[in-house]
C-alpha atoms as a PDB file:
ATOM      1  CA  UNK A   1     -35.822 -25.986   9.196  1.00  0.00           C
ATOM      2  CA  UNK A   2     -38.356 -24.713  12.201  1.00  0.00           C
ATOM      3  CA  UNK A   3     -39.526 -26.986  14.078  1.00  0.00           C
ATOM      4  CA  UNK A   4     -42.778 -25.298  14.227  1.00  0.00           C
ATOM      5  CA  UNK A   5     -43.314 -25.867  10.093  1.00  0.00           C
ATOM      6  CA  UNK A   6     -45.871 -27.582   8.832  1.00  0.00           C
ATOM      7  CA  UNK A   7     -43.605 -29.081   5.923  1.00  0.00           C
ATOM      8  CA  UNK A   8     -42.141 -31.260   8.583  1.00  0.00           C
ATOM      9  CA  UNK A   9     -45.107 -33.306   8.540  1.00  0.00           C
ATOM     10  CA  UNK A  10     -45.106 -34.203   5.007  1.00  0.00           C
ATOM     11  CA  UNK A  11     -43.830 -38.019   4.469  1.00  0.00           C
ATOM     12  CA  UNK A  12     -40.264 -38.822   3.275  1.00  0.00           C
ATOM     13  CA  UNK A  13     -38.570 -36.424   1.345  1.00  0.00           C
ATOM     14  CA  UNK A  14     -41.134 -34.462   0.715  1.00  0.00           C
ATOM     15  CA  UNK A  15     -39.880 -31.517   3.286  1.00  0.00           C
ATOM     16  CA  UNK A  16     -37.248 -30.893   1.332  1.00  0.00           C
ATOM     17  CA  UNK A  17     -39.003 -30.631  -1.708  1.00  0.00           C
ATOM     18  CA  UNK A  18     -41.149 -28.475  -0.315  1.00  0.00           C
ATOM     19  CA  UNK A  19     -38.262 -26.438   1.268  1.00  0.00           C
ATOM     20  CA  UNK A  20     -37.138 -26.095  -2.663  1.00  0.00           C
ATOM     21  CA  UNK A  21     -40.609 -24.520  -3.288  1.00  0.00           C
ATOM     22  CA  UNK A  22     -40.083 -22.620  -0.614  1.00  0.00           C
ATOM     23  CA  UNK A  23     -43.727 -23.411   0.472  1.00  0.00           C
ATOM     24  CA  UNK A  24     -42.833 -23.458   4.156  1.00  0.00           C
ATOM     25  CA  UNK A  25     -42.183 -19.124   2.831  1.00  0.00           C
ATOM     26  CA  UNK A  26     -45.648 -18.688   1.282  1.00  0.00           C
ATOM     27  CA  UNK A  27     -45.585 -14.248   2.252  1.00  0.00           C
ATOM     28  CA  UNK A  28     -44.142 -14.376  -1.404  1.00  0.00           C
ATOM     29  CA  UNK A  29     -46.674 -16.326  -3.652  1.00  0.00           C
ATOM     30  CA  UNK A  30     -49.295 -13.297  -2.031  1.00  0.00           C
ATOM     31  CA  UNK A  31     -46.802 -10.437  -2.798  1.00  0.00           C
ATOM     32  CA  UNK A  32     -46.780 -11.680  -6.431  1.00  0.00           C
ATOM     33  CA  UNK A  33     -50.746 -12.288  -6.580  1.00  0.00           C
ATOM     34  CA  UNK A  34     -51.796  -8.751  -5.269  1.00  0.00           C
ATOM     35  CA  UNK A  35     -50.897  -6.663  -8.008  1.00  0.00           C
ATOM     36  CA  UNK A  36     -52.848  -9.578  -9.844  1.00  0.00           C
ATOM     37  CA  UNK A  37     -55.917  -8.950  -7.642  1.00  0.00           C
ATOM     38  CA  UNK A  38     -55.791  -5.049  -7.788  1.00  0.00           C
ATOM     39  CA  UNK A  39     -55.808  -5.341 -11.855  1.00  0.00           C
ATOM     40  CA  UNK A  40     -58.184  -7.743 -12.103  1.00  0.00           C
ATOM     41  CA  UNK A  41     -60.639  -6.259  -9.895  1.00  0.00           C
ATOM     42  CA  UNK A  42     -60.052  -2.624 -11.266  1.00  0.00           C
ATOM     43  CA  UNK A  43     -60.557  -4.357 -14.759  1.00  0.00           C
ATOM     44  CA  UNK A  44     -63.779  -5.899 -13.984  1.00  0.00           C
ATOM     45  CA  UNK A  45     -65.189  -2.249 -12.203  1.00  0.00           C
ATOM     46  CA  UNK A  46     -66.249  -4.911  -9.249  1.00  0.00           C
ATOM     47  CA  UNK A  47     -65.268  -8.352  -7.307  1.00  0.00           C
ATOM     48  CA  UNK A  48     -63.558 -10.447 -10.603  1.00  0.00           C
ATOM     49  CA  UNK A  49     -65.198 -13.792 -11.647  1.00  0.00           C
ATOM     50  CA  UNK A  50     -64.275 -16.708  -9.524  1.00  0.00           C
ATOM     51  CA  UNK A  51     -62.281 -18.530 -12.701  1.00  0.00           C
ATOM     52  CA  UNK A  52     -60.219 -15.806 -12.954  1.00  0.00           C
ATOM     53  CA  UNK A  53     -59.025 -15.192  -9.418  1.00  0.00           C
ATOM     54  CA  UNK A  54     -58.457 -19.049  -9.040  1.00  0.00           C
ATOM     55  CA  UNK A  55     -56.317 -18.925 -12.145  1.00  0.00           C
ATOM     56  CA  UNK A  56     -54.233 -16.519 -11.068  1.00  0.00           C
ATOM     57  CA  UNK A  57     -53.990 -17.836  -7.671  1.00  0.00           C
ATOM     58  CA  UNK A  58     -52.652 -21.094  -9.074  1.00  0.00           C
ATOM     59  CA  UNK A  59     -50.357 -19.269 -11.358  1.00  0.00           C
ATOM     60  CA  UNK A  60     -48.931 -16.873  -8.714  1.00  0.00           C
ATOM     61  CA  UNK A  61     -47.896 -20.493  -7.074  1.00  0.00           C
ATOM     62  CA  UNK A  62     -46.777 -21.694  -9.742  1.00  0.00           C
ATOM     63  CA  UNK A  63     -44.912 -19.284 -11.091  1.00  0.00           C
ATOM     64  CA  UNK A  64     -43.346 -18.449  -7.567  1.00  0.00           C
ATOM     65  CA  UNK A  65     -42.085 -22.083  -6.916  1.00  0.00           C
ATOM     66  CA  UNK A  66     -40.533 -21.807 -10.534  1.00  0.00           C
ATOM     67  CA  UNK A  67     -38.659 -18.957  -9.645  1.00  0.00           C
ATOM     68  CA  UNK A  68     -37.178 -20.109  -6.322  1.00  0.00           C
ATOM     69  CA  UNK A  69     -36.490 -22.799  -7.581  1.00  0.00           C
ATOM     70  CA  UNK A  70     -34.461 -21.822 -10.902  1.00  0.00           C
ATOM     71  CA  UNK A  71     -33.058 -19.010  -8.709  1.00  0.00           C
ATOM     72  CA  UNK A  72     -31.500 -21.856  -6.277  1.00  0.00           C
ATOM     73  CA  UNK A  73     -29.644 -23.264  -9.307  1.00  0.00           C
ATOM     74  CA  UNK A  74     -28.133 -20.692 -10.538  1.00  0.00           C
ATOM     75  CA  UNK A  75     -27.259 -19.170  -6.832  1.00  0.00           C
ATOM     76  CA  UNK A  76     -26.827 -22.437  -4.931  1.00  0.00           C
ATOM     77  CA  UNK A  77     -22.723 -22.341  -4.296  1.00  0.00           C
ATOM     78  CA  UNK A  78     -23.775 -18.593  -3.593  1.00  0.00           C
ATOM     79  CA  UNK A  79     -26.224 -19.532  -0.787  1.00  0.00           C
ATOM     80  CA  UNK A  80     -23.003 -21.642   0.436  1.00  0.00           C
ATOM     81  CA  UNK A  81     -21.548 -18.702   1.673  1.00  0.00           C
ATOM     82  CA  UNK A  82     -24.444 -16.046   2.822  1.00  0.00           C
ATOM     83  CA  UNK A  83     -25.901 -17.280   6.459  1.00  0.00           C
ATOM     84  CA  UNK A  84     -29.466 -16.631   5.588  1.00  0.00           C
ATOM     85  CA  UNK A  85     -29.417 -19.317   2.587  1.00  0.00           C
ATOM     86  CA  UNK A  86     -26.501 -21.993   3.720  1.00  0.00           C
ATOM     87  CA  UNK A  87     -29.637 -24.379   4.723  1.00  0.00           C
ATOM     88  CA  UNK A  88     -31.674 -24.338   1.626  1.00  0.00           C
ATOM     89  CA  UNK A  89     -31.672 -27.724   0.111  1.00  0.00           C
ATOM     90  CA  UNK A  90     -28.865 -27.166  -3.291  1.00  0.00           C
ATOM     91  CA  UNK A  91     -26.691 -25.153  -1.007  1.00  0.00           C
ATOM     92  CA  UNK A  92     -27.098 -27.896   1.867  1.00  0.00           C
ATOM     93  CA  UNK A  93     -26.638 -30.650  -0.703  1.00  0.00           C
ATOM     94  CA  UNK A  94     -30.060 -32.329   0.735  1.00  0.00           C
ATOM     95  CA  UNK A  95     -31.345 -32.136  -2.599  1.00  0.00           C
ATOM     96  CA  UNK A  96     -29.272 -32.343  -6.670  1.00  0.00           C
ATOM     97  CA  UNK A  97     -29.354 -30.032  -9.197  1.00  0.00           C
ATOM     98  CA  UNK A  98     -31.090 -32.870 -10.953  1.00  0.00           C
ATOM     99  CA  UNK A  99     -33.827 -32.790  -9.000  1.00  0.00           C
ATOM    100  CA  UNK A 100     -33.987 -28.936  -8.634  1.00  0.00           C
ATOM    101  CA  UNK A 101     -34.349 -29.052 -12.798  1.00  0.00           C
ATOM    102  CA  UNK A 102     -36.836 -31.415 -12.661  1.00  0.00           C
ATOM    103  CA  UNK A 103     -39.225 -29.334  -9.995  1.00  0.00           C
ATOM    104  CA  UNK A 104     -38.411 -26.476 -12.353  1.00  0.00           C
ATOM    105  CA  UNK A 105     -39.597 -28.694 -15.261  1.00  0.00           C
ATOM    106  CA  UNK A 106     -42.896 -29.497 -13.553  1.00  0.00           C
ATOM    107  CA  UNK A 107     -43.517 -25.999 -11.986  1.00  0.00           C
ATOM    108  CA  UNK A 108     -42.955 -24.128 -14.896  1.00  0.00           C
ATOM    109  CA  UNK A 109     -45.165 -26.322 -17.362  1.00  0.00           C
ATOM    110  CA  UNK A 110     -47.631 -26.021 -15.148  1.00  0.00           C
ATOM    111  CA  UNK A 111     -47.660 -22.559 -14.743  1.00  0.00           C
ATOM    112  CA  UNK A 112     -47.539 -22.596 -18.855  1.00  0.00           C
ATOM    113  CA  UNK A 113     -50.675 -24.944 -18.564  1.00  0.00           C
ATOM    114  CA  UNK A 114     -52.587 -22.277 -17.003  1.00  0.00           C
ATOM    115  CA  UNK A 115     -52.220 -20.018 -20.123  1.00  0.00           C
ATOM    116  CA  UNK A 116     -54.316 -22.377 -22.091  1.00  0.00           C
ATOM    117  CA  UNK A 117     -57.129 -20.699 -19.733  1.00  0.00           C
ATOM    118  CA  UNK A 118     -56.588 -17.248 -20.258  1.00  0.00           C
ATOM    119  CA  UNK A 119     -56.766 -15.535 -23.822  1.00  0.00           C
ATOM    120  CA  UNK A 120     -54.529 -15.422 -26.660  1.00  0.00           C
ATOM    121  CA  UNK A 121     -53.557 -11.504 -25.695  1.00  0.00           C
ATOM    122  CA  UNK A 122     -52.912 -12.541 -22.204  1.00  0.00           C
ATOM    123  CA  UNK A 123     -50.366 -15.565 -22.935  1.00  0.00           C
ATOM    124  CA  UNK A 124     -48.571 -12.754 -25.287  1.00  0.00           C
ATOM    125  CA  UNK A 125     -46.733 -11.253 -21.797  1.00  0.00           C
ATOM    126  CA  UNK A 126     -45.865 -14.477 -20.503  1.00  0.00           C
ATOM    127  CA  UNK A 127     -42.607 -15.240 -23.440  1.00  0.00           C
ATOM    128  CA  UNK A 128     -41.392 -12.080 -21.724  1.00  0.00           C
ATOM    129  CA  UNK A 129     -41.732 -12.765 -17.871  1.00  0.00           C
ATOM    130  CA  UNK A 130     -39.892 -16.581 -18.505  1.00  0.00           C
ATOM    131  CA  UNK A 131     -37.206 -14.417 -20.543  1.00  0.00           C
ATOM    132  CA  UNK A 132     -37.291 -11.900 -17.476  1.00  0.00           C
ATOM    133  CA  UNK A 133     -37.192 -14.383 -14.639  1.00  0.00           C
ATOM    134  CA  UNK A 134     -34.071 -16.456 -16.391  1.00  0.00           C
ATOM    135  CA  UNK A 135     -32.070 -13.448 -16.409  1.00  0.00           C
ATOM    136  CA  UNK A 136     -32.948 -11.544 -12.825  1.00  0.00           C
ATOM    137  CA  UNK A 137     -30.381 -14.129 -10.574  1.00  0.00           C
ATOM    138  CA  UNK A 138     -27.478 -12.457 -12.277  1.00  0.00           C
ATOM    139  CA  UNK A 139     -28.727  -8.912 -11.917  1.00  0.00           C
ATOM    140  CA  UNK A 140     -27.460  -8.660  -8.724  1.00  0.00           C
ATOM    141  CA  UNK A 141     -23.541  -9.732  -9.787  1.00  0.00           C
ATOM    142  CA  UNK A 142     -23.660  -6.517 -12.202  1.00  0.00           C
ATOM    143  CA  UNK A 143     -26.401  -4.293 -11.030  1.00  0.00           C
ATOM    144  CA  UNK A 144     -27.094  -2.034  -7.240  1.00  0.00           C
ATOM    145  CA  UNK A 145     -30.244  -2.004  -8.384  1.00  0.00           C
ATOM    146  CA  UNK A 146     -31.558  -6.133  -8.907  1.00  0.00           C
ATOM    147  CA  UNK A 147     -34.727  -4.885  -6.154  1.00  0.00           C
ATOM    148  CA  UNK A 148     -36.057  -3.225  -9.649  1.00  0.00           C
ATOM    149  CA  UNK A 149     -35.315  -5.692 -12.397  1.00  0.00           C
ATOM    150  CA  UNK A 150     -37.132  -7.824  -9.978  1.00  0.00           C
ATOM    151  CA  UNK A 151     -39.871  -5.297  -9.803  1.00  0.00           C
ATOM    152  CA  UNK A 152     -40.515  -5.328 -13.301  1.00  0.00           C
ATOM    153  CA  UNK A 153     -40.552  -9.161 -14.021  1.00  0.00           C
ATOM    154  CA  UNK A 154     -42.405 -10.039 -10.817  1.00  0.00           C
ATOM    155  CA  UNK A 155     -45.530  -7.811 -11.882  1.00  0.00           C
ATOM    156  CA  UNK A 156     -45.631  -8.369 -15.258  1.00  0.00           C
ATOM    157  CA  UNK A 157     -48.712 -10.643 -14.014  1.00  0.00           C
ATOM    158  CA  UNK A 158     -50.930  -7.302 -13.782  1.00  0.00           C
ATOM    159  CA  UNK A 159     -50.859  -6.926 -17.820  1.00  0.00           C
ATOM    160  CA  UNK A 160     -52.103 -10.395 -17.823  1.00  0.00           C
ATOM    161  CA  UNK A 161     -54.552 -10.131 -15.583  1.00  0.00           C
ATOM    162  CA  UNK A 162     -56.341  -6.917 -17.155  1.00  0.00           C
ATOM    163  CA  UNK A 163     -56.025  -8.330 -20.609  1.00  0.00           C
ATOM    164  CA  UNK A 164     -57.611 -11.240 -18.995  1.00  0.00           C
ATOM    165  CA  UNK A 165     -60.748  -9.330 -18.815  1.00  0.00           C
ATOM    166  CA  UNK A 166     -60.265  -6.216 -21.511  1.00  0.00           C
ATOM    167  CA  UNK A 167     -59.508  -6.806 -24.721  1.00  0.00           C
ATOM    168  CA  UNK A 168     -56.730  -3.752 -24.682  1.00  0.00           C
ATOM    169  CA  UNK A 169     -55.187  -1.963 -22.064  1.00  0.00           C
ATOM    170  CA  UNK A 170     -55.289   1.590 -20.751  1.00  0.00           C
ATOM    171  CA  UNK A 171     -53.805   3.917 -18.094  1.00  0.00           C
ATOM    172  CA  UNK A 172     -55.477   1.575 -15.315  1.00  0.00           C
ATOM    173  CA  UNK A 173     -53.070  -1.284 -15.517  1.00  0.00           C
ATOM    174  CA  UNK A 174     -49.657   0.962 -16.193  1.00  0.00           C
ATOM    175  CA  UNK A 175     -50.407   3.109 -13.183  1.00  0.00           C
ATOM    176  CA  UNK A 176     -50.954  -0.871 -11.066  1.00  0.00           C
ATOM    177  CA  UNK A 177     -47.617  -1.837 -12.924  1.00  0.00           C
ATOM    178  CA  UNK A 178     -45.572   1.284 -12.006  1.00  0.00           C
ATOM    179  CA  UNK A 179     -46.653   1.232  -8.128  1.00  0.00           C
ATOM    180  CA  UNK A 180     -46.140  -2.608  -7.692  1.00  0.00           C
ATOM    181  CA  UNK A 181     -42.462  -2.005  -9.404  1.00  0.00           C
ATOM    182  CA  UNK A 182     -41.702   0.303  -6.508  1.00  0.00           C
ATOM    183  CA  UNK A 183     -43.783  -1.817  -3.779  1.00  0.00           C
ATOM    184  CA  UNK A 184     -41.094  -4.682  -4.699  1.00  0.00           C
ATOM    185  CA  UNK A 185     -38.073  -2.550  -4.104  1.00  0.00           C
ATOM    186  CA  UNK A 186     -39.404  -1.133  -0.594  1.00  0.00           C
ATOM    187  CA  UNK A 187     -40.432  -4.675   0.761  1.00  0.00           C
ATOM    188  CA  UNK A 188     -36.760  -6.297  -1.528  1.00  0.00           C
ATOM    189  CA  UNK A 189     -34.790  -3.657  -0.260  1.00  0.00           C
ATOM    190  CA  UNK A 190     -35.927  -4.051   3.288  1.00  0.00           C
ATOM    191  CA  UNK A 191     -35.692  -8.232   3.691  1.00  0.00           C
ATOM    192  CA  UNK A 192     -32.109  -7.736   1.399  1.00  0.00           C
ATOM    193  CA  UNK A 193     -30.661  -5.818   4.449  1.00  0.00           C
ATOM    194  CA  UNK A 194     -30.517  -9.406   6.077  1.00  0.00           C
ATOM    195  CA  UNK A 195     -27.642 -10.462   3.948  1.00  0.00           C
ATOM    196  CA  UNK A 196     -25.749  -6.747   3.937  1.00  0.00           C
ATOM    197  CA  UNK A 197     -22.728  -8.112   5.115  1.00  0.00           C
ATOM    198  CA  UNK A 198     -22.315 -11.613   3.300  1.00  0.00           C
ATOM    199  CA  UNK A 199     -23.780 -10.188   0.006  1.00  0.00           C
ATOM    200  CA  UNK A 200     -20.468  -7.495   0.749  1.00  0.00           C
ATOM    201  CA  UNK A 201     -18.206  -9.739   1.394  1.00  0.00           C
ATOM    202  CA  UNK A 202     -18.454 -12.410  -1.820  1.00  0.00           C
ATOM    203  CA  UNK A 203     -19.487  -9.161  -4.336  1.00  0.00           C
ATOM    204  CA  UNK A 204     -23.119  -9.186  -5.072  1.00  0.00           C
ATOM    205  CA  UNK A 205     -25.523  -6.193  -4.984  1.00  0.00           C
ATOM    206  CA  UNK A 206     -28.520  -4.997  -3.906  1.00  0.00           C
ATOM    207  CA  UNK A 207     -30.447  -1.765  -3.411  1.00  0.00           C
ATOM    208  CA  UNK A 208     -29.285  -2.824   0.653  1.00  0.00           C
ATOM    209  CA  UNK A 209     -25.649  -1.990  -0.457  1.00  0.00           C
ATOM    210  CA  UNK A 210     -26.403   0.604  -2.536  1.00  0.00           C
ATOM    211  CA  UNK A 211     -28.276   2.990  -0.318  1.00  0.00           C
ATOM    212  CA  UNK A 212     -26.331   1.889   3.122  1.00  0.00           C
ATOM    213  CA  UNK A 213     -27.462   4.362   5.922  1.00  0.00           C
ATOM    214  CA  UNK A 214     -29.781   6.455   3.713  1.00  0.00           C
ATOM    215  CA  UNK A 215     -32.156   3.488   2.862  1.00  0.00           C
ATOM    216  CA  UNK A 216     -34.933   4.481   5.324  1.00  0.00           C
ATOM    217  CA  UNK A 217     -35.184   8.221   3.558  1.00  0.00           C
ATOM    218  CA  UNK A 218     -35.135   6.724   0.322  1.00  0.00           C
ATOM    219  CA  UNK A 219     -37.827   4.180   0.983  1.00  0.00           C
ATOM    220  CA  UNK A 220     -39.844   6.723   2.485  1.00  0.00           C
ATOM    221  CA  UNK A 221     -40.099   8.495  -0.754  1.00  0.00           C
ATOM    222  CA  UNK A 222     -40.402   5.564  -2.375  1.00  0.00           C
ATOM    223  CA  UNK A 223     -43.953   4.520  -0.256  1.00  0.00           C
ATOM    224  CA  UNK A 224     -45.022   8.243  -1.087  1.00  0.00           C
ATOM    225  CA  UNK A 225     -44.340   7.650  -4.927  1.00  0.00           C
ATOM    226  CA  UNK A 226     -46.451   3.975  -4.663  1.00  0.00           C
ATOM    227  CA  UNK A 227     -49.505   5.615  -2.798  1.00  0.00           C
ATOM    228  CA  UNK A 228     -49.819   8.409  -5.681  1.00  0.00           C
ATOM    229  CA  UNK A 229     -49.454   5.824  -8.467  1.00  0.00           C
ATOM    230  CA  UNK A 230     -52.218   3.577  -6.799  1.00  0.00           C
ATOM    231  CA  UNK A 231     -54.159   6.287  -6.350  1.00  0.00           C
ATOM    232  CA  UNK A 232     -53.854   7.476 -10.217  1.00  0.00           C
ATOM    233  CA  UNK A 233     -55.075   4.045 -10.677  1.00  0.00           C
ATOM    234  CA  UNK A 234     -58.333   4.858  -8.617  1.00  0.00           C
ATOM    235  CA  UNK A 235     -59.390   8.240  -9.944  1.00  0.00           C
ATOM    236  CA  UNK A 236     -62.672   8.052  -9.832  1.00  0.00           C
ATOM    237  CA  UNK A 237     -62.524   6.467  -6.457  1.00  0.00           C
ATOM    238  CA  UNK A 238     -65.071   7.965  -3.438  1.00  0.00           C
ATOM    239  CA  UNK A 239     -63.268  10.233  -0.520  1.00  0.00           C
ATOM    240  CA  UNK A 240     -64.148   7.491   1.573  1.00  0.00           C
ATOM    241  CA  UNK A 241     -62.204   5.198  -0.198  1.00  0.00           C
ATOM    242  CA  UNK A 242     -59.474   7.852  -0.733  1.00  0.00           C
ATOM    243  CA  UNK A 243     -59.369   7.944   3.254  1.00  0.00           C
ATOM    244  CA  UNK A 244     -59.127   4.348   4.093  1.00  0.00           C
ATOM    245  CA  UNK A 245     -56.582   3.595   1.276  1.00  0.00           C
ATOM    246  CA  UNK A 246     -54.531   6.675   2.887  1.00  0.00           C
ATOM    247  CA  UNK A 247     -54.997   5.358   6.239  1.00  0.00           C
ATOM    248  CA  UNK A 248     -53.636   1.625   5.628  1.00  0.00           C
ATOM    249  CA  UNK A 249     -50.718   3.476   3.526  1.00  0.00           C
ATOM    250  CA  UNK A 250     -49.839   5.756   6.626  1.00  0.00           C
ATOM    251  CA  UNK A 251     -50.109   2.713   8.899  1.00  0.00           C
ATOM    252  CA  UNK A 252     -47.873   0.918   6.465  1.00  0.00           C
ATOM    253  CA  UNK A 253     -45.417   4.109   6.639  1.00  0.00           C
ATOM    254  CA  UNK A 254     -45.409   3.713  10.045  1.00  0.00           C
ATOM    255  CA  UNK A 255     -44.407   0.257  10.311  1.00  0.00           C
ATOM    256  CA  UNK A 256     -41.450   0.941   8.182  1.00  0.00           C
ATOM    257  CA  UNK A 257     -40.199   3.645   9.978  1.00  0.00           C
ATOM    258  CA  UNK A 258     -39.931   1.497  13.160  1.00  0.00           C
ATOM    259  CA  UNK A 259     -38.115  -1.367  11.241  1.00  0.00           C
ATOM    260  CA  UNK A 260     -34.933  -1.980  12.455  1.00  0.00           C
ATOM    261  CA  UNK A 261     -32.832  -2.559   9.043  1.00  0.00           C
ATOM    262  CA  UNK A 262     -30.375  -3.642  11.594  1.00  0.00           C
ATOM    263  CA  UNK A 263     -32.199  -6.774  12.797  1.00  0.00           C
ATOM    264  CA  UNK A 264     -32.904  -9.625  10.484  1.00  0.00           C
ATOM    265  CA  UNK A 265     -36.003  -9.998  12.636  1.00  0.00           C
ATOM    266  CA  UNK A 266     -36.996  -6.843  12.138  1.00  0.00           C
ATOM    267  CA  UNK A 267     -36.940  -6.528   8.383  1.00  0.00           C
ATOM    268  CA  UNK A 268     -38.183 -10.485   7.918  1.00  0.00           C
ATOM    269  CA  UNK A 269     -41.493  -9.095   9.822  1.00  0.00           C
ATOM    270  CA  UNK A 270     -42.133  -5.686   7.761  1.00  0.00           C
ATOM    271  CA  UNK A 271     -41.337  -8.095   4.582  1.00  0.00           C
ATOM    272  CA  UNK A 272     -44.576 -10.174   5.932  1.00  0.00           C
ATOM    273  CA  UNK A 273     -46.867  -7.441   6.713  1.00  0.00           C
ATOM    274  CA  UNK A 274     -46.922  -6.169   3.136  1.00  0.00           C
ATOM    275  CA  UNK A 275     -48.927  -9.009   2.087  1.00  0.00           C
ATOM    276  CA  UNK A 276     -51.697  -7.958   4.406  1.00  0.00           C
ATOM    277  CA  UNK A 277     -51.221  -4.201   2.911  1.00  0.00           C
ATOM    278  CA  UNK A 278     -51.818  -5.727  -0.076  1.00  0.00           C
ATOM    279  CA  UNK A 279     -54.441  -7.207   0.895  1.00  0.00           C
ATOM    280  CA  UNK A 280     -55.678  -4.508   2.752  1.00  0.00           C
ATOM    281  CA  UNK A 281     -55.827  -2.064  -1.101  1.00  0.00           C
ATOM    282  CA  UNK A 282     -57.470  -4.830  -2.850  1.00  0.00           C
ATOM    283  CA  UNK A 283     -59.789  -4.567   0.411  1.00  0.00           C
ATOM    284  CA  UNK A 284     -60.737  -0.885  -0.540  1.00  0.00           C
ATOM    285  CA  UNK A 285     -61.178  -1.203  -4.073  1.00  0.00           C
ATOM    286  CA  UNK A 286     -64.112  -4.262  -3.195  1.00  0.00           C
ATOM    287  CA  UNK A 287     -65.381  -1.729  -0.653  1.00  0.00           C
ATOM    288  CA  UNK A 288     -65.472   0.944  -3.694  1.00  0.00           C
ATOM    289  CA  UNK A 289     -66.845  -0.934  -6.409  1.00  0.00           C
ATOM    290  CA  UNK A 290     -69.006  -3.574  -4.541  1.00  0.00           C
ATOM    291  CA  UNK A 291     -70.349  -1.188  -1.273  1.00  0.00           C
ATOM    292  CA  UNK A 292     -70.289   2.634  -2.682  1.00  0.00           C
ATOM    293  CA  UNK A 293     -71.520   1.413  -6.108  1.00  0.00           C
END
């Protein structure tokens, strides 16, 4: 654990709880609650209601601690043997399975508590993600391609979050869905280059494997195919906003293009700037709807 974490201030055993939660890692409870921003804002043609971005804030933590969590059961004598993971609490033995089901208990109901907020045609989508997210850790002993299962379960939050506010969907939320799918896989593919040669070595998979040395020129057409689905969900947006969303998006391009996919430093830091490019689009549509209005 860093030295420099704030989890190793919390009393007793609580840092390794909190190491389980991976809340000392927080880059992915943002990842997984910007696609919920950029519905729910497109959905309410403005800046969404308070109640609705604090639900969804609490539910992208929730739901994100769940998933860690259940993912470390299933792949803790896994994590054993890839460098990356051999510290995280199952694998170390720090912490049981026991307790790792019983933090999945209490993560999971409380992410289930939070439906009881939203409405009926909302909760529908959520029976599918807790199917979805039981089945994604053994993707990657079949699949090349786990980086998109993970895709599709992941953002399954952005159907909730426009039926939150409609009361049926249209193109708006399928065109958020289909470029947050392919946002996972650039930013998955990238930080799964970090366990290339473990992952190799005991037989899993990942888009990492898959595409070996042509990775970069894959991803790049894979950022070019996100911008033009974000941007079919923004259709009647300004040329200003056009402009600035294209400008972030190049910058972003840019920053991939100088990642080293050779240096787990390298690829751990482009993982962490996407949250601030996701930040960054939800920026421009406030700008459009809020400013330009």
């Amino acid at each position: 654990m860093p030295i420099h974490s704030w989890i190793n201030f919390l009393p007793g055993d609580m840092p390794e709880y909190a190491r389980l939660l991976r809340l000392d890692r927080p880059i992915g409870i943002g990842l997984l609650l910007c696609p919920c921003l950029w519905s729910l804002t497109l959905a309410s043609q403005g800046v969404p209601a308070v109640k609705w971005m604090i639900i969804f804030t609490f539910g992208a933590f929730f739901t994100r601690s769940a998933g860690c969590v259940f993912n470390d059961i299933v792949d803790h004598k896994i994590d054993q043997r890839v460098l990356r993971t051999q510290k995280r609490p199952l694998a170390a033995g720090t912490r049981s399975l026991a307790q790792a089901k019983g933090c999945f208990i209490v993560c999971i109901s409380l992410a289930c508590g939070l439906l009881l907020f939203l409405p009926m045609k909302a909760r529908l989508v959520a029976p599918v993600a807790l199917v979805m997210m039981t089945i994604y850790p053994f993707v990657k002993r079949v699949s090349y391609y786990p980086q998109f299962f993970l895709g599709m379960v992941f953002n399954l939050g952005v159907f909730m979050a426009w039926m939150s506010v409609h009361d049926g969907l249209s193109s708006g939320p399928f065109w958020i869905y289909g470029a947050s799918i392919v946002w996972t896989v650039i930013y998955d593919t990238v930080y799964a280059h970090q366990d290339r040669e473990d992952d190799q070595k005991i037989g899993m998979k990942s888009t990492a494997l898959k595409w070996k040395d042509h990775t970069k020129s894959v991803l790049y057409v894979l950022h070019g195919l996100m911008v033009m689905l974000l941007m079919g969900a923004t259709q009647h947006f300004s040329g200003l906003s056009y402009g600035i969303f294209i400008g972030i998006s190049l910058l972003m391009g840019a920053v991939l293009y100088k990642t080293n996919l050779n240096i787990s430093q390298s690829c751990l830091k482009y993982f962490k700037l996407n949250f601030l490019y996701g930040l960054g689009v939800w920026g421009v549509k406030i700008w459009e709807f809020e400013i330009l209005s």
